[in-house]
Each structure stands twice: as C-alpha cells, then as structure tokens.
PDB file of N, CA and C in Angstrom:
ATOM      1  N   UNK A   1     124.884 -17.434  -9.301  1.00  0.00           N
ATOM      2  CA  UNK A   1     125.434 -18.204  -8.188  1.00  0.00           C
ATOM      3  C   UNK A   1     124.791 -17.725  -6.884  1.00  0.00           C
ATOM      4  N   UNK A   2     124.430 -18.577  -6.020  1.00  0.00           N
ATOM      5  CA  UNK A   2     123.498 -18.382  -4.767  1.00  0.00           C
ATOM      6  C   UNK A   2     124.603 -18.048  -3.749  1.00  0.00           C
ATOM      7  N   UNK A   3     124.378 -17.058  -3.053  1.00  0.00           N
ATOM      8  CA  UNK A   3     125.141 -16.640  -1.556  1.00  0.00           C
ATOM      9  C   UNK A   3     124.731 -17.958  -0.873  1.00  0.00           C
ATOM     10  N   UNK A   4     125.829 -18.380   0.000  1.00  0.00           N
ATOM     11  CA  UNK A   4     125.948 -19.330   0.917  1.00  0.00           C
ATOM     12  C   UNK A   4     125.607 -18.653   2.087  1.00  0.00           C
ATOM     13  N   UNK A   5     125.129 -19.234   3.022  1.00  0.00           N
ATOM     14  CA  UNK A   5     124.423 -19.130   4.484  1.00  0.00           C
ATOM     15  C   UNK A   5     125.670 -19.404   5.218  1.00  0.00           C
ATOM     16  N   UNK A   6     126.242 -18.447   6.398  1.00  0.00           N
ATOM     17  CA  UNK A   6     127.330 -19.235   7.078  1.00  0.00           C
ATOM     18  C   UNK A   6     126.499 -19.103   8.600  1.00  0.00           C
ATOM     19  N   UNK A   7     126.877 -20.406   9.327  1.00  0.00           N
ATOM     20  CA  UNK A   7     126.411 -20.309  10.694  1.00  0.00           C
ATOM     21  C   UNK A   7     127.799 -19.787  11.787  1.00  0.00           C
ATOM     22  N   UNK A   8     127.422 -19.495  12.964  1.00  0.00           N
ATOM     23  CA  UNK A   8     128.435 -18.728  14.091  1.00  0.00           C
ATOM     24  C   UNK A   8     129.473 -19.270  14.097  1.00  0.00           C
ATOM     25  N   UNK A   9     129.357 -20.593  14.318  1.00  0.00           N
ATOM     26  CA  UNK A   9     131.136 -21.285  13.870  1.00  0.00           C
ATOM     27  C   UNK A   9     131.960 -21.476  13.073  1.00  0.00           C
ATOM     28  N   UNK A  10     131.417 -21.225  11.551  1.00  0.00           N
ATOM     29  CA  UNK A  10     131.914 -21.297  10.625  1.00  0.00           C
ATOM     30  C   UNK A  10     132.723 -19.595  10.460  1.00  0.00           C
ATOM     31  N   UNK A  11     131.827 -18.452  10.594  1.00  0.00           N
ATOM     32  CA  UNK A  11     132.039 -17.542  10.684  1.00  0.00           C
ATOM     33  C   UNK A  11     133.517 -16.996  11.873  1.00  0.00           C
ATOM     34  N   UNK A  12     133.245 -17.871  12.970  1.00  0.00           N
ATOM     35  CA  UNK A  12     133.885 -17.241  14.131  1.00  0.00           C
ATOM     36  C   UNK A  12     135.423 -17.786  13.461  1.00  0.00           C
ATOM     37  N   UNK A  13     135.791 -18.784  12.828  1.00  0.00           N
ATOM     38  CA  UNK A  13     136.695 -19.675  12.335  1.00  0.00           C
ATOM     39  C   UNK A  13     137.568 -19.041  11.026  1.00  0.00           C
ATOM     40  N   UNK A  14     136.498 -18.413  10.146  1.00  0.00           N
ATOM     41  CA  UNK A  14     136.848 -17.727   8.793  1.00  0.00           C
ATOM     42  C   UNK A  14     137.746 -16.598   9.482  1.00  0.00           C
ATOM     43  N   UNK A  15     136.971 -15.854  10.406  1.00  0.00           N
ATOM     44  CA  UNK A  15     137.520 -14.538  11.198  1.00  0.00           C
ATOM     45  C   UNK A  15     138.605 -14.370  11.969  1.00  0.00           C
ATOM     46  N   UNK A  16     138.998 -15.580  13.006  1.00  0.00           N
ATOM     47  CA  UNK A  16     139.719 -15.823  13.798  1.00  0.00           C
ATOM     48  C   UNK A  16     139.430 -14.949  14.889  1.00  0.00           C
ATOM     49  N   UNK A  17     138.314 -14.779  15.318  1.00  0.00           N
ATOM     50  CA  UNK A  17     137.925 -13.788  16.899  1.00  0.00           C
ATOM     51  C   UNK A  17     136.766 -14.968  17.093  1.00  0.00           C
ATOM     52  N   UNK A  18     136.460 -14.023  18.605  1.00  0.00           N
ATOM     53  CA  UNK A  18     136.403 -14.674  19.642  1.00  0.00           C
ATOM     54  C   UNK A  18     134.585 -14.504  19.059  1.00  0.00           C
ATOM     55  N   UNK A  19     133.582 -15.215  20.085  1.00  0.00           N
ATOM     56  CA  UNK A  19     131.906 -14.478  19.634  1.00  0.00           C
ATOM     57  C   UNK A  19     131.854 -13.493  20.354  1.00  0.00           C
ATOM     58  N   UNK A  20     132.261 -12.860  21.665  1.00  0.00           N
ATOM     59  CA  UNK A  20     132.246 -11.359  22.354  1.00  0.00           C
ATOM     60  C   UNK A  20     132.381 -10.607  21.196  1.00  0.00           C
ATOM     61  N   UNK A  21     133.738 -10.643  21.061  1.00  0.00           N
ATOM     62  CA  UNK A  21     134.460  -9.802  20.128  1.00  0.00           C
ATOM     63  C   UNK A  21     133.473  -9.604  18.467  1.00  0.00           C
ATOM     64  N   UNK A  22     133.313 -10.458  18.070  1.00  0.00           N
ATOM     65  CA  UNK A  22     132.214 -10.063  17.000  1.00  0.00           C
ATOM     66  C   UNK A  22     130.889  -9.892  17.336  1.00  0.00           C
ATOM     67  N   UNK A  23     130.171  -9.895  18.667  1.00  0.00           N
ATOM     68  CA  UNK A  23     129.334  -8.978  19.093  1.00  0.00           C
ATOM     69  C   UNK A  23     129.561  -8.003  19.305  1.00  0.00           C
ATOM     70  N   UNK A  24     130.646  -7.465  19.800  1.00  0.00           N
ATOM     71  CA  UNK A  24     130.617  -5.815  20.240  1.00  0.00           C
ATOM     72  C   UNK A  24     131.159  -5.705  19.072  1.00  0.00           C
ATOM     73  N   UNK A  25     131.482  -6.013  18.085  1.00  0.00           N
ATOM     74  CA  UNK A  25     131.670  -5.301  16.644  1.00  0.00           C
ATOM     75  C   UNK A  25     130.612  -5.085  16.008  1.00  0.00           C
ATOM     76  N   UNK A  26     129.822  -6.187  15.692  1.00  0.00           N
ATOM     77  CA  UNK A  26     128.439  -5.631  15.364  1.00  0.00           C
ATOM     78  C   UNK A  26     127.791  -4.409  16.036  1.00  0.00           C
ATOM     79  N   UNK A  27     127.906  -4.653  17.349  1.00  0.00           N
ATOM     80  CA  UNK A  27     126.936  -3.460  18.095  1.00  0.00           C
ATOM     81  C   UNK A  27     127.891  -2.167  17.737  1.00  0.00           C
ATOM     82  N   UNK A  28     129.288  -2.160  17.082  1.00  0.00           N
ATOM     83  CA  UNK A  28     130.062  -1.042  17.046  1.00  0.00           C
ATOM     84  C   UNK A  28     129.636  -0.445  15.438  1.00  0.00           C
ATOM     85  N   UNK A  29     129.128  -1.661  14.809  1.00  0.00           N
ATOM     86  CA  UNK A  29     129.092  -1.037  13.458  1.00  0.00           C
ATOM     87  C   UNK A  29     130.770  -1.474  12.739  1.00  0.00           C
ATOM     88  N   UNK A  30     131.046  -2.404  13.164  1.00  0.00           N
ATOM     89  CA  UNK A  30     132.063  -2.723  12.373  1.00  0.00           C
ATOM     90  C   UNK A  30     132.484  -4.507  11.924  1.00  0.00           C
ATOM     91  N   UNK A  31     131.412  -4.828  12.005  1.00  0.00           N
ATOM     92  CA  UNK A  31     131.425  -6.197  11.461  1.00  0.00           C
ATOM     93  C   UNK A  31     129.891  -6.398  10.538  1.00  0.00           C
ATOM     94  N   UNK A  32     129.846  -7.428   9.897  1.00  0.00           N
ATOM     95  CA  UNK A  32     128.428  -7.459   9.085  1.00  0.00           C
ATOM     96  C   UNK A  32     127.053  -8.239  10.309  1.00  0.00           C
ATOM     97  N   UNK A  33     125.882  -7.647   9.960  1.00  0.00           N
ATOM     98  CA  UNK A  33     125.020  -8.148  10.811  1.00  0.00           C
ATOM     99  C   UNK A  33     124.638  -9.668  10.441  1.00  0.00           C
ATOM    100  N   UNK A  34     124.016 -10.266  11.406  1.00  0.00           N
ATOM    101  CA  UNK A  34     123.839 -11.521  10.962  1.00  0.00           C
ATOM    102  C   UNK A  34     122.298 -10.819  10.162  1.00  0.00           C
ATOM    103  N   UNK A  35     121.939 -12.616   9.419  1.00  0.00           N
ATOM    104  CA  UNK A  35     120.756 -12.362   8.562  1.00  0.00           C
ATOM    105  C   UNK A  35     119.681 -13.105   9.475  1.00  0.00           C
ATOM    106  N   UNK A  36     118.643 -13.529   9.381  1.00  0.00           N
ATOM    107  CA  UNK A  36     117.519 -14.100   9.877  1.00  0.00           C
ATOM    108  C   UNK A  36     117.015 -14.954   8.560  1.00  0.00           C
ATOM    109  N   UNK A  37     117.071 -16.068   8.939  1.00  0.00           N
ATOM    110  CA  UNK A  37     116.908 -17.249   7.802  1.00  0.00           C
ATOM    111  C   UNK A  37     115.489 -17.917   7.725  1.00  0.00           C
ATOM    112  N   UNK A  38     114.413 -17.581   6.978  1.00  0.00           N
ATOM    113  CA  UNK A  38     113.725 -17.788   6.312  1.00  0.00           C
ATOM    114  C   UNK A  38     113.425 -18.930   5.267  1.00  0.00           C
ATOM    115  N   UNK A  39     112.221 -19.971   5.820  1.00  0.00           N
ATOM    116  CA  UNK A  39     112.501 -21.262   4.877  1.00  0.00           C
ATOM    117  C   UNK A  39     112.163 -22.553   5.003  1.00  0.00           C
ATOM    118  N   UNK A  40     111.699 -22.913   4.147  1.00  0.00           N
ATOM    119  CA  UNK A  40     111.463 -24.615   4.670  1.00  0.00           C
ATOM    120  C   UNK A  40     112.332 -25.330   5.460  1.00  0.00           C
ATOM    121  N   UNK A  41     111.622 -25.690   6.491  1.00  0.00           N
ATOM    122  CA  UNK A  41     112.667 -26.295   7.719  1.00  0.00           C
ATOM    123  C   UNK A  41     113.477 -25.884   8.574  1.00  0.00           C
ATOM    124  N   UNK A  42     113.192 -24.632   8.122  1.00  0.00           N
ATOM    125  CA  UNK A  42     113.656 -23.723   9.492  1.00  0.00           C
ATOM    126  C   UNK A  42     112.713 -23.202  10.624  1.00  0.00           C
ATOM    127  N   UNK A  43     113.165 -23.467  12.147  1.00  0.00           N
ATOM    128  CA  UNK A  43     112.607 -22.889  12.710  1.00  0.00           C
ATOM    129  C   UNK A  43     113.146 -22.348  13.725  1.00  0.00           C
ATOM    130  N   UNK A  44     112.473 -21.285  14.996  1.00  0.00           N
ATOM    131  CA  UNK A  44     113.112 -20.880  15.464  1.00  0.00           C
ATOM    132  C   UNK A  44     113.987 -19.665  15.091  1.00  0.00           C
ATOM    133  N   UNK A  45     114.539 -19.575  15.997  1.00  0.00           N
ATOM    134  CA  UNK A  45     115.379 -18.017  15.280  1.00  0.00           C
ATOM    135  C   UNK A  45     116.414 -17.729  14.580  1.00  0.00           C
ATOM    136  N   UNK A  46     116.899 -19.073  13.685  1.00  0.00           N
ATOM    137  CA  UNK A  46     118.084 -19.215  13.191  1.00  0.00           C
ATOM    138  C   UNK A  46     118.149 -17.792  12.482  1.00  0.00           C
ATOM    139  N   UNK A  47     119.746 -17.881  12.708  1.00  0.00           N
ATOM    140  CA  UNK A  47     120.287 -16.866  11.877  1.00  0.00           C
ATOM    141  C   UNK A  47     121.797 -17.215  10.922  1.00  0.00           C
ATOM    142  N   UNK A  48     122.175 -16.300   9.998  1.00  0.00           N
ATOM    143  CA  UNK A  48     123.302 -16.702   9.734  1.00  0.00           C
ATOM    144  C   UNK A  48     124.194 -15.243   8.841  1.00  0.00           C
ATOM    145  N   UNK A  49     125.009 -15.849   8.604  1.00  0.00           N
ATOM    146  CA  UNK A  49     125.664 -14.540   7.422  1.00  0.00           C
ATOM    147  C   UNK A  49     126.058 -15.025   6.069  1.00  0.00           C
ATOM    148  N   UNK A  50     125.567 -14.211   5.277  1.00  0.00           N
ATOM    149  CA  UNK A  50     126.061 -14.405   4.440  1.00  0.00           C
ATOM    150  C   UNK A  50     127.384 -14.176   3.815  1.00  0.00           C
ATOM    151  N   UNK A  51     127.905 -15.390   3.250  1.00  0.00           N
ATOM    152  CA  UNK A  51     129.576 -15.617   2.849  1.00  0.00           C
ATOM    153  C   UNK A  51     129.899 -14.784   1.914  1.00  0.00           C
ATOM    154  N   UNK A  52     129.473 -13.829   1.327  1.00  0.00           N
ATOM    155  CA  UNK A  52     130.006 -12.297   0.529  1.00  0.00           C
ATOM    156  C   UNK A  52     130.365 -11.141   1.851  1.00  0.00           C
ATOM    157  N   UNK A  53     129.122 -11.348   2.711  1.00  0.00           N
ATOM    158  CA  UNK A  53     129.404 -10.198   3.677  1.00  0.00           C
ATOM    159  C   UNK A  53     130.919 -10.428   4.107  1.00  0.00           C
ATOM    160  N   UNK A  54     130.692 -11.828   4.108  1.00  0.00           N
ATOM    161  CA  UNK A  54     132.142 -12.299   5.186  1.00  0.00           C
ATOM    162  C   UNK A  54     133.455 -12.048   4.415  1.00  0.00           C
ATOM    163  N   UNK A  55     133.594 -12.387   3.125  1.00  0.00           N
ATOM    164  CA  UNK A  55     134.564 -12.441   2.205  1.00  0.00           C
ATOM    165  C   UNK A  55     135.129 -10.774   2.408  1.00  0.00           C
ATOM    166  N   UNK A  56     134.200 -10.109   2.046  1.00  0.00           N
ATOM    167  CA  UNK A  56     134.414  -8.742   1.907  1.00  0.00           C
ATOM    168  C   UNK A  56     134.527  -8.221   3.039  1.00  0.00           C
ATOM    169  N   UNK A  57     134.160  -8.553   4.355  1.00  0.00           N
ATOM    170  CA  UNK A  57     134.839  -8.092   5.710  1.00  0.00           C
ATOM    171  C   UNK A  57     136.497  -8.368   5.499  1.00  0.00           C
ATOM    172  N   UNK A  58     136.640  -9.840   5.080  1.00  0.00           N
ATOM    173  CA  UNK A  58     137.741 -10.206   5.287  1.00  0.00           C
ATOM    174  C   UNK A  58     138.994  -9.438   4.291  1.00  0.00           C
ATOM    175  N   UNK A  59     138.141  -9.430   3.495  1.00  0.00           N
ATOM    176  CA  UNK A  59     139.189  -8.927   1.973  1.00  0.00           C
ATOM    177  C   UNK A  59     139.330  -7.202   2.595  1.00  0.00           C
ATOM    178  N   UNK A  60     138.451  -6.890   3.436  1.00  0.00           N
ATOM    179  CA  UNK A  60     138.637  -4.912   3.786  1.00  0.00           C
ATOM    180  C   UNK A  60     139.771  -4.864   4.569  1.00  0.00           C
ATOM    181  N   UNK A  61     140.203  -5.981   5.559  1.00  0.00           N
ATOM    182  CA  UNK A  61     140.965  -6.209   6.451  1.00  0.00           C
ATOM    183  C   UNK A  61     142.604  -6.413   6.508  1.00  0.00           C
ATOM    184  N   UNK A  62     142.751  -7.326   4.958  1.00  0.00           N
ATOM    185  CA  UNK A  62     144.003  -8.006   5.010  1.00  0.00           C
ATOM    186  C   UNK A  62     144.977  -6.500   4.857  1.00  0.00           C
ATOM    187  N   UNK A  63     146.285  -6.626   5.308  1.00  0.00           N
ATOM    188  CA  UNK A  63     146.805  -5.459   4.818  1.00  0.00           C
ATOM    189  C   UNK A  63     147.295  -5.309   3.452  1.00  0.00           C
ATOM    190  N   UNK A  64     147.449  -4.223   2.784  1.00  0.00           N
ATOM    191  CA  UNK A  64     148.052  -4.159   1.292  1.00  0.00           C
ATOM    192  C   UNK A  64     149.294  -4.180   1.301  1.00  0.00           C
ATOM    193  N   UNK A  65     149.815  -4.535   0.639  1.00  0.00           N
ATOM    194  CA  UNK A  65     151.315  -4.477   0.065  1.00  0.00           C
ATOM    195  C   UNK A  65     151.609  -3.597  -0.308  1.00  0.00           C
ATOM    196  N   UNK A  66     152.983  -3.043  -0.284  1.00  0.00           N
ATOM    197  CA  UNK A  66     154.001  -2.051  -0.777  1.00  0.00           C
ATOM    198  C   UNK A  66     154.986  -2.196  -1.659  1.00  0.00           C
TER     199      UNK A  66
END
C-alpha cells in the first residue's frame, strides 16, 4: 500500500493547529518535517507529508485511558 502525500491544508485540518504553530513545531523538533515531492508534473517546490507521519503524530498525542 502506497503512503499518501498530504498537502498544508489537509494536514493543518487532520491536526487542528494553526500553520505558525506547526512551524515552530517543526523548527522545535516536535512535529514531522514536510517531504519535498518529486515527479511527473510537479514543479516548483511543492512539498507535502506523508499520511503515516501524520497518523502517528496523531496516534502519539491522543491521551490513554485508565
């Protein structure tokens, strides 16, 4: 199964923060970096994340039960 590509809005939406806020997390070392997307028909500097990074940010986050 192929990792899905997520772009900034999709991401900012999954997360529920702001784009500041998941920039200075990245620059903190506490969010996943974006990727640099490579590819027919891409140009420019697209970037994106991949939807495992994101899952598993999200899944580190939720709180556990007692």
């Amino acid at each position: 199964m192929k990792d899905r590509i997520l772009k900034q809005p999709e991401v900012l939406h999954r997360c529920g923060i702001s784009r500041s806020t998941m920039y200075r997390w990245i620059a903190e070392g506490l969010f996943p970096r974006q990727r640099s997307m490579k590819g027919a028909g891409l140009k420019g500097k697209a970037v994106g994340w991949l939807e495992s990074d994101i899952d598993a940010w999200i899944d580190c986050r939720m709180p556990v039960e007692q």
